[in-house]
N, C-alpha and C. Protein backbone atom coordinates (compact mmCIF):
# COMPACT_ATOMS: atom_id res chain seq x y z
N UNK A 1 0.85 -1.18 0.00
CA UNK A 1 0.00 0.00 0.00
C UNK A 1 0.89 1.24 0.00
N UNK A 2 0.62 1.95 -1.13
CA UNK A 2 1.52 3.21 -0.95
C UNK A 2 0.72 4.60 -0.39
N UNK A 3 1.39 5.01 0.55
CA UNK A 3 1.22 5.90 1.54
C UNK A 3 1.66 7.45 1.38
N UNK A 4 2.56 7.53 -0.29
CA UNK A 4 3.34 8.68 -0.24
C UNK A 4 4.54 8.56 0.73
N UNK A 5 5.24 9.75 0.85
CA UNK A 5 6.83 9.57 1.49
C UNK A 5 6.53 9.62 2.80
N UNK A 6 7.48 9.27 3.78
CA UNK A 6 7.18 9.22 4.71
C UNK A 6 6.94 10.12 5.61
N UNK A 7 6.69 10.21 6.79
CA UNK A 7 5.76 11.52 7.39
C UNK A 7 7.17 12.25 7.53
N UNK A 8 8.48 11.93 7.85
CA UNK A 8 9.62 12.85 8.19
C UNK A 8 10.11 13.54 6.84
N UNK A 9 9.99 13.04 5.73
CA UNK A 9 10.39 13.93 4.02
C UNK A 9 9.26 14.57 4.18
N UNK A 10 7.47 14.12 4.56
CA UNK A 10 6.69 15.52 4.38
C UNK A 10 6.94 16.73 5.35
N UNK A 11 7.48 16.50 6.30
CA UNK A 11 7.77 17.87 7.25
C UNK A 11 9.17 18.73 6.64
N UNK A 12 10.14 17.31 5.80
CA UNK A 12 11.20 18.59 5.58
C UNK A 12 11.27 19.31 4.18
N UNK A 13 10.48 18.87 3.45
CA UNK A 13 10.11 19.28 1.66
C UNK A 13 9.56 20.92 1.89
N UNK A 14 10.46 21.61 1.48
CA UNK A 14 10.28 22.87 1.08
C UNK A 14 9.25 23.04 -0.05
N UNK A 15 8.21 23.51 -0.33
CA UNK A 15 7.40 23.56 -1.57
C UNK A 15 7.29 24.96 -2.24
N UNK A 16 8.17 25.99 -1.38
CA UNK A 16 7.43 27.18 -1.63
C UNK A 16 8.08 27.88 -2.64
N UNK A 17 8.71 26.93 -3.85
CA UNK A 17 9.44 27.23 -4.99
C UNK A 17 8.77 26.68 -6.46
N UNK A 18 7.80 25.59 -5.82
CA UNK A 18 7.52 25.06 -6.74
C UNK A 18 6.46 25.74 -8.17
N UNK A 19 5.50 26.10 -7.81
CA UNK A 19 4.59 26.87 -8.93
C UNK A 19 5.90 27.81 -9.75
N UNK A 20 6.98 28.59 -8.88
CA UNK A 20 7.56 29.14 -10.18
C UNK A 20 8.66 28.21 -10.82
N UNK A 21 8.86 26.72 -10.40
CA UNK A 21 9.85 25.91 -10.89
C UNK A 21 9.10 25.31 -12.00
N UNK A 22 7.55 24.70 -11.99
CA UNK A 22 6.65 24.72 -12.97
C UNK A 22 6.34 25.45 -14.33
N UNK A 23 6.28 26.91 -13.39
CA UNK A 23 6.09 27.56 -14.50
C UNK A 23 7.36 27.70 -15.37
N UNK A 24 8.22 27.99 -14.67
CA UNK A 24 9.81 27.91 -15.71
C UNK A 24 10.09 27.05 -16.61
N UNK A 25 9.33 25.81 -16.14
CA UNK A 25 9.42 24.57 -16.96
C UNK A 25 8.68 24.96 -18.35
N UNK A 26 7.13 25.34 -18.49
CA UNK A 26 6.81 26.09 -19.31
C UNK A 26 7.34 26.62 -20.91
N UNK A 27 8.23 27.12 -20.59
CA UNK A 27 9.72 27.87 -21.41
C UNK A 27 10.64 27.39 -21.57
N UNK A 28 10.83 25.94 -21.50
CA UNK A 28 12.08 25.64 -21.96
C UNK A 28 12.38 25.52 -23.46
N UNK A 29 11.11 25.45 -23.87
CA UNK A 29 11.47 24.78 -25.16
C UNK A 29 10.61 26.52 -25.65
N UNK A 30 11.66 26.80 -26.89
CA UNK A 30 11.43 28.34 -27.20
C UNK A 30 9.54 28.27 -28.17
N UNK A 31 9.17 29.19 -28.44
CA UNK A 31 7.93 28.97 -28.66
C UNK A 31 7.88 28.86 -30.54
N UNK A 32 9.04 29.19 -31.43
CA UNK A 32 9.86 28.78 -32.23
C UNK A 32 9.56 27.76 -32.68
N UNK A 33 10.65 26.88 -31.81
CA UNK A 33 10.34 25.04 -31.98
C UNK A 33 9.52 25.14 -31.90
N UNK A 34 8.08 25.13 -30.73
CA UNK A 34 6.94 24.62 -30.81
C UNK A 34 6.00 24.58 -31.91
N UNK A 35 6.30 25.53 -32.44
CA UNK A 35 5.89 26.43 -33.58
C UNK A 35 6.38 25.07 -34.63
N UNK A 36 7.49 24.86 -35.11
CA UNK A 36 8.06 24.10 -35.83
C UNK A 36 7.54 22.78 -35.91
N UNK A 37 7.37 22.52 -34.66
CA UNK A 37 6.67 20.97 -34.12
C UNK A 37 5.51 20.80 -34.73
N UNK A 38 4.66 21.42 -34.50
CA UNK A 38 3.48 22.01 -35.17
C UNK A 38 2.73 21.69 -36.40
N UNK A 39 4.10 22.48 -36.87
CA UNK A 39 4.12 22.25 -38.77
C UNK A 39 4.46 20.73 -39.19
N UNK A 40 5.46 20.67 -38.06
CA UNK A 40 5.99 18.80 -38.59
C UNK A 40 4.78 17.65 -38.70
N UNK A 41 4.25 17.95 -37.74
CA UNK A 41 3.20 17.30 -37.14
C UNK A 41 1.86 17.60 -38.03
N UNK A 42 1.54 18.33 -38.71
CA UNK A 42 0.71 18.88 -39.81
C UNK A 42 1.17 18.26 -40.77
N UNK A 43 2.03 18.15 -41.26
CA UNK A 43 3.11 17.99 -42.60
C UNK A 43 2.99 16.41 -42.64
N UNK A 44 2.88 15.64 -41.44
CA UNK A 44 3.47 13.99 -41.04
C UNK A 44 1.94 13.91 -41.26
N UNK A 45 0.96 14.31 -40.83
CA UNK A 45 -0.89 13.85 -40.92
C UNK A 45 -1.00 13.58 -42.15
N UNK A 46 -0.98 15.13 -42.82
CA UNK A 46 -0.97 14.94 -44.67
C UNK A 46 -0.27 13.75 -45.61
N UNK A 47 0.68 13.55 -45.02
CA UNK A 47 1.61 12.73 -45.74
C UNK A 47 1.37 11.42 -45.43
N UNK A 48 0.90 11.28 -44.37
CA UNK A 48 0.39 9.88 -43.79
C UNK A 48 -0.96 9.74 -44.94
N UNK A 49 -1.82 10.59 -44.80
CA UNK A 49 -3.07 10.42 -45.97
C UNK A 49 -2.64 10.20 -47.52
N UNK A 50 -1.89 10.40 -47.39
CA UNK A 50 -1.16 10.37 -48.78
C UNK A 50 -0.72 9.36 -49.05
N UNK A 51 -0.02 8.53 -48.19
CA UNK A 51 0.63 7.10 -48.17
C UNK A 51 -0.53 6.23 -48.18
N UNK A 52 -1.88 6.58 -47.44
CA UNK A 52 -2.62 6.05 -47.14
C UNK A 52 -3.15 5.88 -48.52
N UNK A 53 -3.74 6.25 -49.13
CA UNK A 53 -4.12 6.31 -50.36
C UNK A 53 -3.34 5.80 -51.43
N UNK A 54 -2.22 5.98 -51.29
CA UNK A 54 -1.36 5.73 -52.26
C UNK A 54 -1.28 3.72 -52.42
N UNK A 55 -1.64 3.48 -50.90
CA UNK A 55 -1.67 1.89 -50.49
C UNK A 55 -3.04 1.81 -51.06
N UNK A 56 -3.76 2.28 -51.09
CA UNK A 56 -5.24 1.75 -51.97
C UNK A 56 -5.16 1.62 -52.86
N UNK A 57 -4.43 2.89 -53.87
CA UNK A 57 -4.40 2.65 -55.32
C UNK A 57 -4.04 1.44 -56.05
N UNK A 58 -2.99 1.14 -54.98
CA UNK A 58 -1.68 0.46 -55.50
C UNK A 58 -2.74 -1.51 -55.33
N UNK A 59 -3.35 -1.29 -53.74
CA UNK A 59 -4.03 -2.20 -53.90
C UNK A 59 -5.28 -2.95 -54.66
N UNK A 60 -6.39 -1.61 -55.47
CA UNK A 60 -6.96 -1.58 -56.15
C UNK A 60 -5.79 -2.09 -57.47
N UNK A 61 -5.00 -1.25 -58.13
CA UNK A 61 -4.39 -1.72 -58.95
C UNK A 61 -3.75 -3.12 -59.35
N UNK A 62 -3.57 -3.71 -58.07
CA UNK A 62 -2.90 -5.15 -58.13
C UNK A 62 -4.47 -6.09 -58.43
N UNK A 63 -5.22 -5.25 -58.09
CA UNK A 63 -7.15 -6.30 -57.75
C UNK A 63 -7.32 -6.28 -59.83
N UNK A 64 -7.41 -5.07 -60.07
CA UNK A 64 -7.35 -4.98 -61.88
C UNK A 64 -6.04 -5.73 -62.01
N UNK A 65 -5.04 -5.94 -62.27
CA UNK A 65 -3.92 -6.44 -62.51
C UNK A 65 -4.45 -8.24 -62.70
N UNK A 66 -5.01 -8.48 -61.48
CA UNK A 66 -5.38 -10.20 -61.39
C UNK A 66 -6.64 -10.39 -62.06
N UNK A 67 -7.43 -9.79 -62.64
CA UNK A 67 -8.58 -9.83 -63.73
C UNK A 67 -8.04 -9.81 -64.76
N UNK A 68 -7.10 -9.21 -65.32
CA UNK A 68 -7.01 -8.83 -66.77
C UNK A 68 -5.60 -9.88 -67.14
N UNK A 69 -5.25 -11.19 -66.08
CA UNK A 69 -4.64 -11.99 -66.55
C UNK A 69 -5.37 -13.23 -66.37
């Protein structure tokens, strides 16, 4: 059964840093990259639909291919 730390780490844990150690965390990564990420991630959806389709054609095409021999 977990209980969390024990009652002597909850009396000595300083907390009163934490919300701005959080928020700092926030900002590490510049808003730039995120920005960049973004686009990649837009760019990788499309292209995935694209592959996606491209596997239909290809599978439709092999379906005509075995009729017309």
């Amino acid at each position: 059964r977990d209980e969390g730390p024990p009652r002597e780490l909850q009396d000595v844990r300083d907390n009163s840093k934490d919300r701005e150690y959080w928020e700092a965390m926030t900002h590490i990564i510049p808003q730039r990259k995120l920005k960049l990420w973004d686009a990649l991630g837009a760019a990788l959806v499309e292209y995935h639909k694209v592959l996606t389709r491209r596997s239909e054609l290809f599978s439709e095409a092999t379906a005509l291919q075995r009729q017309n021999t």
